[in-house]
PDB file of N, CA and C in Angstrom:
ATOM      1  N   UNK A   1      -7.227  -1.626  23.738  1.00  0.00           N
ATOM      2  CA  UNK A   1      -6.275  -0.747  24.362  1.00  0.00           C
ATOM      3  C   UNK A   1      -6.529   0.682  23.893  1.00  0.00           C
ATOM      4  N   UNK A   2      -6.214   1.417  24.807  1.00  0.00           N
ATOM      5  CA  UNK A   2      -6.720   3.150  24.589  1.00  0.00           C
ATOM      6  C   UNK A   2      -5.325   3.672  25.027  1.00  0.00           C
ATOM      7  N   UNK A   3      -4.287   4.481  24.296  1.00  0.00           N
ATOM      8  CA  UNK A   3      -3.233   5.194  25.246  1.00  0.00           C
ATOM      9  C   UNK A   3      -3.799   6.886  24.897  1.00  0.00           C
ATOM     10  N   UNK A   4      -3.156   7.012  26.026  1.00  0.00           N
ATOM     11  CA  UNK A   4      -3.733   8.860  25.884  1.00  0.00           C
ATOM     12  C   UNK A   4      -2.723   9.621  26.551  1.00  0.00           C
ATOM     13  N   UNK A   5      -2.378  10.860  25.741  1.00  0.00           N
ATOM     14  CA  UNK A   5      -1.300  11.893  25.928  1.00  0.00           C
ATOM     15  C   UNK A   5      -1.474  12.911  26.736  1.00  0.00           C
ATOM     16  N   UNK A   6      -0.379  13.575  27.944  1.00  0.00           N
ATOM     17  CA  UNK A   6      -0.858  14.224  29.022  1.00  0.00           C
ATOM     18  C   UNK A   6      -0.133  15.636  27.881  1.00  0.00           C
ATOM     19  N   UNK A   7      -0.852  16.565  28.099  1.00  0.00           N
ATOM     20  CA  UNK A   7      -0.081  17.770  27.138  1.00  0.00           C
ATOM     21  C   UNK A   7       0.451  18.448  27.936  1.00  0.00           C
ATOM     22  N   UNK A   8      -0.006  18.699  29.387  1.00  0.00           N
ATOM     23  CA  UNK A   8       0.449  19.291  30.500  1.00  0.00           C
ATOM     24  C   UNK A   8       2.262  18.292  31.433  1.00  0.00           C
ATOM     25  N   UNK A   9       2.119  17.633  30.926  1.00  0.00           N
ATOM     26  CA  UNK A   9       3.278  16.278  31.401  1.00  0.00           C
ATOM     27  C   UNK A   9       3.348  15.779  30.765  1.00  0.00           C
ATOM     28  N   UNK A  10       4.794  15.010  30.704  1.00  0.00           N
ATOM     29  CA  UNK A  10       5.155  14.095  29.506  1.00  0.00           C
ATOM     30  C   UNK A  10       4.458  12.626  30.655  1.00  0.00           C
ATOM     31  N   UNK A  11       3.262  12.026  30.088  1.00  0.00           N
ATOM     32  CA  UNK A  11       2.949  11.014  30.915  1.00  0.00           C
ATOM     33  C   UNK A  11       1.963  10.737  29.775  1.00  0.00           C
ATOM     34  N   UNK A  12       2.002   9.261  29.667  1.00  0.00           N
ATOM     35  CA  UNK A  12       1.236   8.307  28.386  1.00  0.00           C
ATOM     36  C   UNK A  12       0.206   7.561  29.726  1.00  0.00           C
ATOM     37  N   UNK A  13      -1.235   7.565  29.272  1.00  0.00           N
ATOM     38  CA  UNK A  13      -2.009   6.511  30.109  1.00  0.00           C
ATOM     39  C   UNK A  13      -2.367   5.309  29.128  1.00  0.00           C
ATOM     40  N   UNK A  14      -2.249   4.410  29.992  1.00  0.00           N
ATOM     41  CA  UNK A  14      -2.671   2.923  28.739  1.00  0.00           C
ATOM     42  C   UNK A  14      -4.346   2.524  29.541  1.00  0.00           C
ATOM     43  N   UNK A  15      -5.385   2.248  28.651  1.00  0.00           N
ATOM     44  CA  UNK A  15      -6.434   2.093  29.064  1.00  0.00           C
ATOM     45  C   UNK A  15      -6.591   0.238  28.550  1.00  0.00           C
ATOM     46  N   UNK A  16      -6.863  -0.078  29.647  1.00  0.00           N
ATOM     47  CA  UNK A  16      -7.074  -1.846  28.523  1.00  0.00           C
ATOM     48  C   UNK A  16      -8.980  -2.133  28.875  1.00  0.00           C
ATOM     49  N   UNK A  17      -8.982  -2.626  27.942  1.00  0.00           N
ATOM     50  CA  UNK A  17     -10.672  -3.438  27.544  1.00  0.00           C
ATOM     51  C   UNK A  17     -10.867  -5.110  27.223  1.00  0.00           C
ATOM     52  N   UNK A  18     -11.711  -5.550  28.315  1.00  0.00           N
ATOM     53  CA  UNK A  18     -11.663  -7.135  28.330  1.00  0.00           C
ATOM     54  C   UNK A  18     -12.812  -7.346  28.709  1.00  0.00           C
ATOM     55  N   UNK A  19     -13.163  -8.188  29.107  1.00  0.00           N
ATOM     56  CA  UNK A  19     -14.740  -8.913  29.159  1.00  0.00           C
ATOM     57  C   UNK A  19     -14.551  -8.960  30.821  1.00  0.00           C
ATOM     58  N   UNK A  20     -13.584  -9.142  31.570  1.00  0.00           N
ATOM     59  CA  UNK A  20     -13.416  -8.866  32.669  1.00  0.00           C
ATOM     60  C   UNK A  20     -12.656  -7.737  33.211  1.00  0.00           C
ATOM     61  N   UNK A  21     -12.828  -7.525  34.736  1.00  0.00           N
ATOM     62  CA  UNK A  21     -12.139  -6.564  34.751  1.00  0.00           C
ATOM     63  C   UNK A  21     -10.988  -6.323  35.008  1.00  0.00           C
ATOM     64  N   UNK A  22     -10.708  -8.163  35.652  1.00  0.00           N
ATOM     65  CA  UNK A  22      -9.181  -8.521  35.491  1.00  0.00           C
ATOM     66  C   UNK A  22      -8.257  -8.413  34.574  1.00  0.00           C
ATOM     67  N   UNK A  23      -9.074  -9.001  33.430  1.00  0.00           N
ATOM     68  CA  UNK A  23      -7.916  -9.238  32.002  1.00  0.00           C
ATOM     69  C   UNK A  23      -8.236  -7.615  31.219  1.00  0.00           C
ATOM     70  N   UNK A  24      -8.723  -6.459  31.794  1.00  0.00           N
ATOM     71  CA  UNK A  24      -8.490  -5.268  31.540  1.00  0.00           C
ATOM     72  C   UNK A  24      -7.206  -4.854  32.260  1.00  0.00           C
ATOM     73  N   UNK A  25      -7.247  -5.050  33.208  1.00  0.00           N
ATOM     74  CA  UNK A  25      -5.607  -4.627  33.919  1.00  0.00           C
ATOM     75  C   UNK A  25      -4.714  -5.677  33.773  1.00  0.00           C
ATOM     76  N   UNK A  26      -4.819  -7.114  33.189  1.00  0.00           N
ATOM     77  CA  UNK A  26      -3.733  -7.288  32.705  1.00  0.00           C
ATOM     78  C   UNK A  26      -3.162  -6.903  31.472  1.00  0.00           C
ATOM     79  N   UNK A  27      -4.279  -6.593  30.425  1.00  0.00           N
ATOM     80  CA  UNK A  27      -3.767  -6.127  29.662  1.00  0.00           C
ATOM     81  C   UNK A  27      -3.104  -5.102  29.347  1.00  0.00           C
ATOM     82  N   UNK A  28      -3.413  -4.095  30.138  1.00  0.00           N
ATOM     83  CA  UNK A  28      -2.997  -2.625  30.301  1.00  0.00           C
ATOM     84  C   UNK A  28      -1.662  -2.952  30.893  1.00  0.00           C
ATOM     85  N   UNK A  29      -1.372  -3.829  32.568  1.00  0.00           N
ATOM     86  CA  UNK A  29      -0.095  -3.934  32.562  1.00  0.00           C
ATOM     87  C   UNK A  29       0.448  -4.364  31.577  1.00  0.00           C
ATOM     88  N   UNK A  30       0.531  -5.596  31.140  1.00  0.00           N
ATOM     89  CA  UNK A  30       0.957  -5.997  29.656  1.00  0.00           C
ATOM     90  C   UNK A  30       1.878  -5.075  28.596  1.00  0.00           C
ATOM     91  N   UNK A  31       0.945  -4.108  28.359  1.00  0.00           N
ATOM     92  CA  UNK A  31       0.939  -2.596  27.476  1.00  0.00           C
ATOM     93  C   UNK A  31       2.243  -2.552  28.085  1.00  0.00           C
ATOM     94  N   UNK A  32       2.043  -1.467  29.209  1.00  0.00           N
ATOM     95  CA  UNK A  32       2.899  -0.863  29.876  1.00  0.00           C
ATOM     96  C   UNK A  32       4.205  -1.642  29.990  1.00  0.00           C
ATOM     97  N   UNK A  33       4.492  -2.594  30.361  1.00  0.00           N
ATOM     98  CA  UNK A  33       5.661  -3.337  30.384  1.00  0.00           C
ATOM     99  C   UNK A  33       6.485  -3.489  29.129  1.00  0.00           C
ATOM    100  N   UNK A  34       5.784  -3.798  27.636  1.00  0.00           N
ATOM    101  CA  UNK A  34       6.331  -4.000  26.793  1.00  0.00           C
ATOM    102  C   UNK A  34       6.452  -2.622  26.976  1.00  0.00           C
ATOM    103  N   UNK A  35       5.948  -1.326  26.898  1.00  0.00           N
ATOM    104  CA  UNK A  35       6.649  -0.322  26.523  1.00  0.00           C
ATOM    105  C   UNK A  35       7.429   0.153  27.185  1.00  0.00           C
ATOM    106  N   UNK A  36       7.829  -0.333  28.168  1.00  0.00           N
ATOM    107  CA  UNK A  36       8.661   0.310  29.375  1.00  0.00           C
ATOM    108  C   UNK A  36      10.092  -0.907  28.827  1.00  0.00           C
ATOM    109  N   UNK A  37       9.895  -1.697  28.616  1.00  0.00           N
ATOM    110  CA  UNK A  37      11.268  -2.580  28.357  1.00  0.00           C
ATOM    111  C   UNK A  37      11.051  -2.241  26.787  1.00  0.00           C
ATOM    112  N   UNK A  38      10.660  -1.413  25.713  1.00  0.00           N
ATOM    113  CA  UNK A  38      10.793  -0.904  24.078  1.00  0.00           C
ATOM    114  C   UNK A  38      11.889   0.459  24.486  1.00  0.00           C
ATOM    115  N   UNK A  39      11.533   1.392  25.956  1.00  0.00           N
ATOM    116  CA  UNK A  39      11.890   2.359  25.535  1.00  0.00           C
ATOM    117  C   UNK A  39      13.377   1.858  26.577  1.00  0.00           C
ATOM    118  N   UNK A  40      13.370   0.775  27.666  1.00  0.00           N
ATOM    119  CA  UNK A  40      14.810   0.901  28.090  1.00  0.00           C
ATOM    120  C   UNK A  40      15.732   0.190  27.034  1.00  0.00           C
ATOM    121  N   UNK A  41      15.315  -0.661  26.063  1.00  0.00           N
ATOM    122  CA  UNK A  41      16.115  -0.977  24.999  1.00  0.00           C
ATOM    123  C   UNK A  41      16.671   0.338  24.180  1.00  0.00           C
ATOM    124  N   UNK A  42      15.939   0.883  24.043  1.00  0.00           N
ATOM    125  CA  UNK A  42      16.113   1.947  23.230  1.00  0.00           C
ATOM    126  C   UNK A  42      16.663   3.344  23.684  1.00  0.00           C
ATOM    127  N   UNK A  43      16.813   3.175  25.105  1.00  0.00           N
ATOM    128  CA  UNK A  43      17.306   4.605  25.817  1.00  0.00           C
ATOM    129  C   UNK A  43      18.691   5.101  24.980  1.00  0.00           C
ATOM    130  N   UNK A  44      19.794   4.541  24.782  1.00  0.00           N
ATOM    131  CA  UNK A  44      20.894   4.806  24.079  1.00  0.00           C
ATOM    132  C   UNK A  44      20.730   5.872  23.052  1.00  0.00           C
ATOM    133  N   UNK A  45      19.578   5.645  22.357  1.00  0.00           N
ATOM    134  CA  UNK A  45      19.338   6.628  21.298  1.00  0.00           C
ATOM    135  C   UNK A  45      18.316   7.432  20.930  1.00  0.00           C
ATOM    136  N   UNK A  46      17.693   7.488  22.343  1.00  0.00           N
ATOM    137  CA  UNK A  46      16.952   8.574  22.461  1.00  0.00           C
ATOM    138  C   UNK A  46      16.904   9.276  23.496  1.00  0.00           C
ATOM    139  N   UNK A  47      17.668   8.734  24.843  1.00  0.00           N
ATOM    140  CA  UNK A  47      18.065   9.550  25.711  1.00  0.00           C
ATOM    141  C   UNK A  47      16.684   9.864  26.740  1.00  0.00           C
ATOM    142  N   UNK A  48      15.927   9.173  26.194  1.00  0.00           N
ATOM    143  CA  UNK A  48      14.253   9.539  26.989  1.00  0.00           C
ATOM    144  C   UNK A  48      14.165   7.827  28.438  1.00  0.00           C
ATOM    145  N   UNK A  49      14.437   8.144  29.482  1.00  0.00           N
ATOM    146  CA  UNK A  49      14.258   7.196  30.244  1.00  0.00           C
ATOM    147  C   UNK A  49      12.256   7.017  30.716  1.00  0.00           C
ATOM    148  N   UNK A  50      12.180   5.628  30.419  1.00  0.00           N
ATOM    149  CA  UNK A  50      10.419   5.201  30.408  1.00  0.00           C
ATOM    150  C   UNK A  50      10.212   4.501  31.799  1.00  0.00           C
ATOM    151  N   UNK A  51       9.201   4.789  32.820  1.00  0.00           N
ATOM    152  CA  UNK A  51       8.941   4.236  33.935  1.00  0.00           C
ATOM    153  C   UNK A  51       8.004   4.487  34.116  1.00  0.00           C
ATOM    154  N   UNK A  52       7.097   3.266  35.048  1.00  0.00           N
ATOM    155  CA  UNK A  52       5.791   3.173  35.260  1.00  0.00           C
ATOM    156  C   UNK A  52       5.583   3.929  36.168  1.00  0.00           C
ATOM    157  N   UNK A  53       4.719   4.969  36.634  1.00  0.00           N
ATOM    158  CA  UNK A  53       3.721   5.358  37.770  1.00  0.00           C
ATOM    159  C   UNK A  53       3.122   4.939  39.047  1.00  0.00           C
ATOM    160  N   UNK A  54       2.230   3.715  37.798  1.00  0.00           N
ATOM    161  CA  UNK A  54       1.261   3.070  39.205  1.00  0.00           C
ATOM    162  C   UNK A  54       1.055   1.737  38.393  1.00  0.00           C
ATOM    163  N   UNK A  55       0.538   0.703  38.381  1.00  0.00           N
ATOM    164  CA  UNK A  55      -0.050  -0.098  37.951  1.00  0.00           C
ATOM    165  C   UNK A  55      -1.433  -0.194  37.609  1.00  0.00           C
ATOM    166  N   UNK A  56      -2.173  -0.461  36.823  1.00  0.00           N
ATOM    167  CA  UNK A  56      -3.531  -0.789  36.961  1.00  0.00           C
ATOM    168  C   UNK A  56      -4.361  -2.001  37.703  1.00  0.00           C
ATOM    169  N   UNK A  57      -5.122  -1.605  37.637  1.00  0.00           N
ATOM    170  CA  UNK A  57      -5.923  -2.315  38.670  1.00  0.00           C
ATOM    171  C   UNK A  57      -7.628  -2.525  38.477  1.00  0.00           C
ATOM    172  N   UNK A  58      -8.445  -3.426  38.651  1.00  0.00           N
ATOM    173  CA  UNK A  58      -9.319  -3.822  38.325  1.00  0.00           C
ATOM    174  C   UNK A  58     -10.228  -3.128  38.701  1.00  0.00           C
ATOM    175  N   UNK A  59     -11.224  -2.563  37.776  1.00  0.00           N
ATOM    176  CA  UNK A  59     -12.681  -1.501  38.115  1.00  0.00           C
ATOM    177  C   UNK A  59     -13.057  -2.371  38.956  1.00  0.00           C
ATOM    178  N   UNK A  60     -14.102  -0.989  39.668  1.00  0.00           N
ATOM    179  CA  UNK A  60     -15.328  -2.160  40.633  1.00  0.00           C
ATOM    180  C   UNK A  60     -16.471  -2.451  39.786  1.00  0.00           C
ATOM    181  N   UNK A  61     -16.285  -1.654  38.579  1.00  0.00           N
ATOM    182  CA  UNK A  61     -17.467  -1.608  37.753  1.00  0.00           C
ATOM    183  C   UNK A  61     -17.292  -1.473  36.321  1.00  0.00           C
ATOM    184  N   UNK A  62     -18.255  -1.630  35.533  1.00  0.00           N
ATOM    185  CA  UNK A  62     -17.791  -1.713  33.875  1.00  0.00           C
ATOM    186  C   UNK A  62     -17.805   0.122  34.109  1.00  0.00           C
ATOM    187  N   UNK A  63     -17.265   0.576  32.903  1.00  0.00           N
ATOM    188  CA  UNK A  63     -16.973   1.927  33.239  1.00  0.00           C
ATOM    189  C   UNK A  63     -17.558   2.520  31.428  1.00  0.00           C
ATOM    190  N   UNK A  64     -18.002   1.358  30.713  1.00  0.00           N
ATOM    191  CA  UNK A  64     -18.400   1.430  29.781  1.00  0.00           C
ATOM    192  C   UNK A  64     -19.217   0.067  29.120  1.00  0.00           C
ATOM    193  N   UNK A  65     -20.151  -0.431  28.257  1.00  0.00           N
ATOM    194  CA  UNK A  65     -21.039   1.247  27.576  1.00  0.00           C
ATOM    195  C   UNK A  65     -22.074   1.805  28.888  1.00  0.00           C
ATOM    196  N   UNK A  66     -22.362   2.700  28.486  1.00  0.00           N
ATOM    197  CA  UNK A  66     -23.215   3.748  29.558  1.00  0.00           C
ATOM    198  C   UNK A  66     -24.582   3.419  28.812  1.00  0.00           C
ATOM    199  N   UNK A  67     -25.371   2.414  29.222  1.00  0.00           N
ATOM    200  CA  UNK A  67     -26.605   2.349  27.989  1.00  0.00           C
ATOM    201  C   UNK A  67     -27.472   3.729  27.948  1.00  0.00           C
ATOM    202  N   UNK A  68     -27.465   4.467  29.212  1.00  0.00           N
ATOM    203  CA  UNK A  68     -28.661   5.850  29.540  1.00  0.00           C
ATOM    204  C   UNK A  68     -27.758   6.705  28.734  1.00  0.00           C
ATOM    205  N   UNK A  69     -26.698   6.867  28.815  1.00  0.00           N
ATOM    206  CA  UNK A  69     -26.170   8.044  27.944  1.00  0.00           C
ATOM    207  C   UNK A  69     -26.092   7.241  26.345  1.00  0.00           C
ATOM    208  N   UNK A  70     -26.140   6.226  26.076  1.00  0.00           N
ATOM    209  CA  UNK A  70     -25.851   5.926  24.814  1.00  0.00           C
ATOM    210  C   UNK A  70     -27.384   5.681  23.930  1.00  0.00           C
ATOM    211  N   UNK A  71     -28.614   5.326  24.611  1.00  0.00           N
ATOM    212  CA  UNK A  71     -29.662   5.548  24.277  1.00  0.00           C
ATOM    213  C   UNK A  71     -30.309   6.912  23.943  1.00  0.00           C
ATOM    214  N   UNK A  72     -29.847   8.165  24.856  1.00  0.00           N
ATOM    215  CA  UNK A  72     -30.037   9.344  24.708  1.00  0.00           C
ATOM    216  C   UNK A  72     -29.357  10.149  23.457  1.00  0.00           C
ATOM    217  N   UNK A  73     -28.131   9.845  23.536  1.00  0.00           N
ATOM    218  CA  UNK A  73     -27.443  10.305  22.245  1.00  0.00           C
ATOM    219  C   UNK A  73     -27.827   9.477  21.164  1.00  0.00           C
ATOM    220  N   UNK A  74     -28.625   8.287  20.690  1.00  0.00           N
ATOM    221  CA  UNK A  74     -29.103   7.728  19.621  1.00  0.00           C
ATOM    222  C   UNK A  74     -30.175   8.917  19.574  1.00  0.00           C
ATOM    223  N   UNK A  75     -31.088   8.812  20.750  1.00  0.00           N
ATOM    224  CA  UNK A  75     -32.390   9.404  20.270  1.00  0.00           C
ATOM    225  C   UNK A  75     -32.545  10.395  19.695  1.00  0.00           C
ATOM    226  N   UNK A  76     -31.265  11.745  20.201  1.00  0.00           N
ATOM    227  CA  UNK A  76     -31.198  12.769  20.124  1.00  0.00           C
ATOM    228  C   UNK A  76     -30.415  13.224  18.603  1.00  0.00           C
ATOM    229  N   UNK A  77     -29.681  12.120  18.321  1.00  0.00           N
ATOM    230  CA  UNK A  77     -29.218  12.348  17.134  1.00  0.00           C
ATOM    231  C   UNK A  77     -30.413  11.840  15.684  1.00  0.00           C
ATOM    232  N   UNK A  78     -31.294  11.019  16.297  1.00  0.00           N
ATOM    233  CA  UNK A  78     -32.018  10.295  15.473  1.00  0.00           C
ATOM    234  C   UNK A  78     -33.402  12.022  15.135  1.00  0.00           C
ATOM    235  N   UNK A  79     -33.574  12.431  16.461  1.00  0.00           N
ATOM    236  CA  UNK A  79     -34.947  13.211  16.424  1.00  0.00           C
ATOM    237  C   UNK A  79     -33.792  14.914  15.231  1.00  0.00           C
ATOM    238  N   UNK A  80     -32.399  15.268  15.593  1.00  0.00           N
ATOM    239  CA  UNK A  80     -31.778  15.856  14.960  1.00  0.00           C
ATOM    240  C   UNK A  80     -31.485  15.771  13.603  1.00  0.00           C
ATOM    241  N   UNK A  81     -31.087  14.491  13.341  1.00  0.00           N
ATOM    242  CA  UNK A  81     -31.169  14.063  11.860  1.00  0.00           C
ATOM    243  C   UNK A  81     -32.972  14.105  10.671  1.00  0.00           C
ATOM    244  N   UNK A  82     -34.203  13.884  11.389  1.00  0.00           N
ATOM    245  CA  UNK A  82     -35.062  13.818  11.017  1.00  0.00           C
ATOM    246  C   UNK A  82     -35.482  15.642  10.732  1.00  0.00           C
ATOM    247  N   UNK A  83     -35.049  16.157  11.613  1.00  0.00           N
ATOM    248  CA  UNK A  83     -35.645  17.565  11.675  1.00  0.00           C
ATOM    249  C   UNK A  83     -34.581  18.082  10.391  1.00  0.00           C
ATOM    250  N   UNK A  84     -33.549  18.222  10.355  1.00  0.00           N
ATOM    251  CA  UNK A  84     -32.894  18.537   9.207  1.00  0.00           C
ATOM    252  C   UNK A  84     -32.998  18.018   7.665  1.00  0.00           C
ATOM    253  N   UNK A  85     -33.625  16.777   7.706  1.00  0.00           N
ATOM    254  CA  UNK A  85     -33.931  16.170   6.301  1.00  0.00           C
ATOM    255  C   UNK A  85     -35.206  16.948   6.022  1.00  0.00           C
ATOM    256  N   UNK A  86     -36.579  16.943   7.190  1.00  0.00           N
ATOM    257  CA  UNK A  86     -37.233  17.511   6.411  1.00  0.00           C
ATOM    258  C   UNK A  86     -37.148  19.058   6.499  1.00  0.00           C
ATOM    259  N   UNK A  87     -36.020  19.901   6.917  1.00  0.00           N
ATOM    260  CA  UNK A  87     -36.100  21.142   6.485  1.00  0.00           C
ATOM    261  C   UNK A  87     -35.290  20.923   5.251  1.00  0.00           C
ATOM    262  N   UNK A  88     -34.570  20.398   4.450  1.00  0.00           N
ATOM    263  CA  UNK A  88     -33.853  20.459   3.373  1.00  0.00           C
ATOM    264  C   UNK A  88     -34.587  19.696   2.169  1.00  0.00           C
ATOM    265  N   UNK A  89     -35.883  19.656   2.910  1.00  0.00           N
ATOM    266  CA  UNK A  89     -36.757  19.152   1.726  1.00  0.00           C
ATOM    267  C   UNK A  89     -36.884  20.323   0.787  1.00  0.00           C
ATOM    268  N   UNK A  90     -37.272  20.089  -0.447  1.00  0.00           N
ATOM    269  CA  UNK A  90     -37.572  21.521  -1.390  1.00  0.00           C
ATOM    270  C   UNK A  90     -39.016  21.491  -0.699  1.00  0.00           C
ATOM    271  N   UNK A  91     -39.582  22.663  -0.662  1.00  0.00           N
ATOM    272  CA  UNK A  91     -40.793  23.064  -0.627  1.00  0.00           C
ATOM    273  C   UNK A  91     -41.885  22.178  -1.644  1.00  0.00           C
ATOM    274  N   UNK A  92     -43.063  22.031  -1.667  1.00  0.00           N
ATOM    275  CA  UNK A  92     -44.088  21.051  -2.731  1.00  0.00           C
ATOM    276  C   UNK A  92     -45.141  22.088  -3.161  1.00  0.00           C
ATOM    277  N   UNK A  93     -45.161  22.557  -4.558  1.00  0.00           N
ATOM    278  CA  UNK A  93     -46.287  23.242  -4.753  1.00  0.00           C
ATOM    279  C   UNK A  93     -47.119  23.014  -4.785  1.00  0.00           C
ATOM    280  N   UNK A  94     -48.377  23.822  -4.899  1.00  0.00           N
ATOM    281  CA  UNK A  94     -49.559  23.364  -4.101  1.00  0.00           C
ATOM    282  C   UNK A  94     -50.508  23.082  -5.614  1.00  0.00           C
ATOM    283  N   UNK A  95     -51.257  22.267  -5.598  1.00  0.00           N
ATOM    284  CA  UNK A  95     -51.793  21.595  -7.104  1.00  0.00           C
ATOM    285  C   UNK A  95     -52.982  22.595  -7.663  1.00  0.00           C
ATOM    286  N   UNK A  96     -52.898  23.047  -8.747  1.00  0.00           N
ATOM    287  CA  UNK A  96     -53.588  23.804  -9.616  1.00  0.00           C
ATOM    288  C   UNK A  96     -52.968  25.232  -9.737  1.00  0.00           C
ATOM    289  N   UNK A  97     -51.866  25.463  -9.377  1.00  0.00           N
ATOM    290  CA  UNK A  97     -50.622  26.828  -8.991  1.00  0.00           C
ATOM    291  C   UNK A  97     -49.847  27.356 -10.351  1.00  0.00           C
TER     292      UNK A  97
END
């Protein structure tokens, strides 16, 4: 589960993750429901009324991992990390100096 904060709107997104793409949107509904019946229990004393939007609904596609972007950022961090070790090498003097 992923929730994420709108700063522009008071609006919470629930992201769900499953091996399918079904039991990703059930889980996400899931989410959403318990928190929507946490905050009408709780309206009395906080005065904040909680309601759903939209429902989720099943990708047509995995939407993650991205192997081309996740192979690229290995490589790129791998060829970045190498170039900085050997500039922070000390220098090697040269023999008979």
């Amino acid at each position: 589960m992923r929730v994420t904060l709108s700063a522009a709107a008071p609006v919470i997104g629930i992201t769900g993750s499953a091996s399918t793409p079904e039991s990703a949107a059930e889980y996400a509904n899931a989410a959403a429901g318990a928190f929507i019946a946490y905050g009408d229990a709780h309206r009395g004393e906080t005065g904040v009324r909680v309601a759903s939007m939209s429902s989720a609904d099943a990708p047509d596609r995995p939407t993650t991992p991205n192997l081309p972007l996740s192979l690229a950022v290995g490589a790129s961090s791998g060829v970045l990390l190498a170039g900085l070790a050997t500039g922070a090498r000390p220098a090697r003097k040269a023999v008979g100096t």
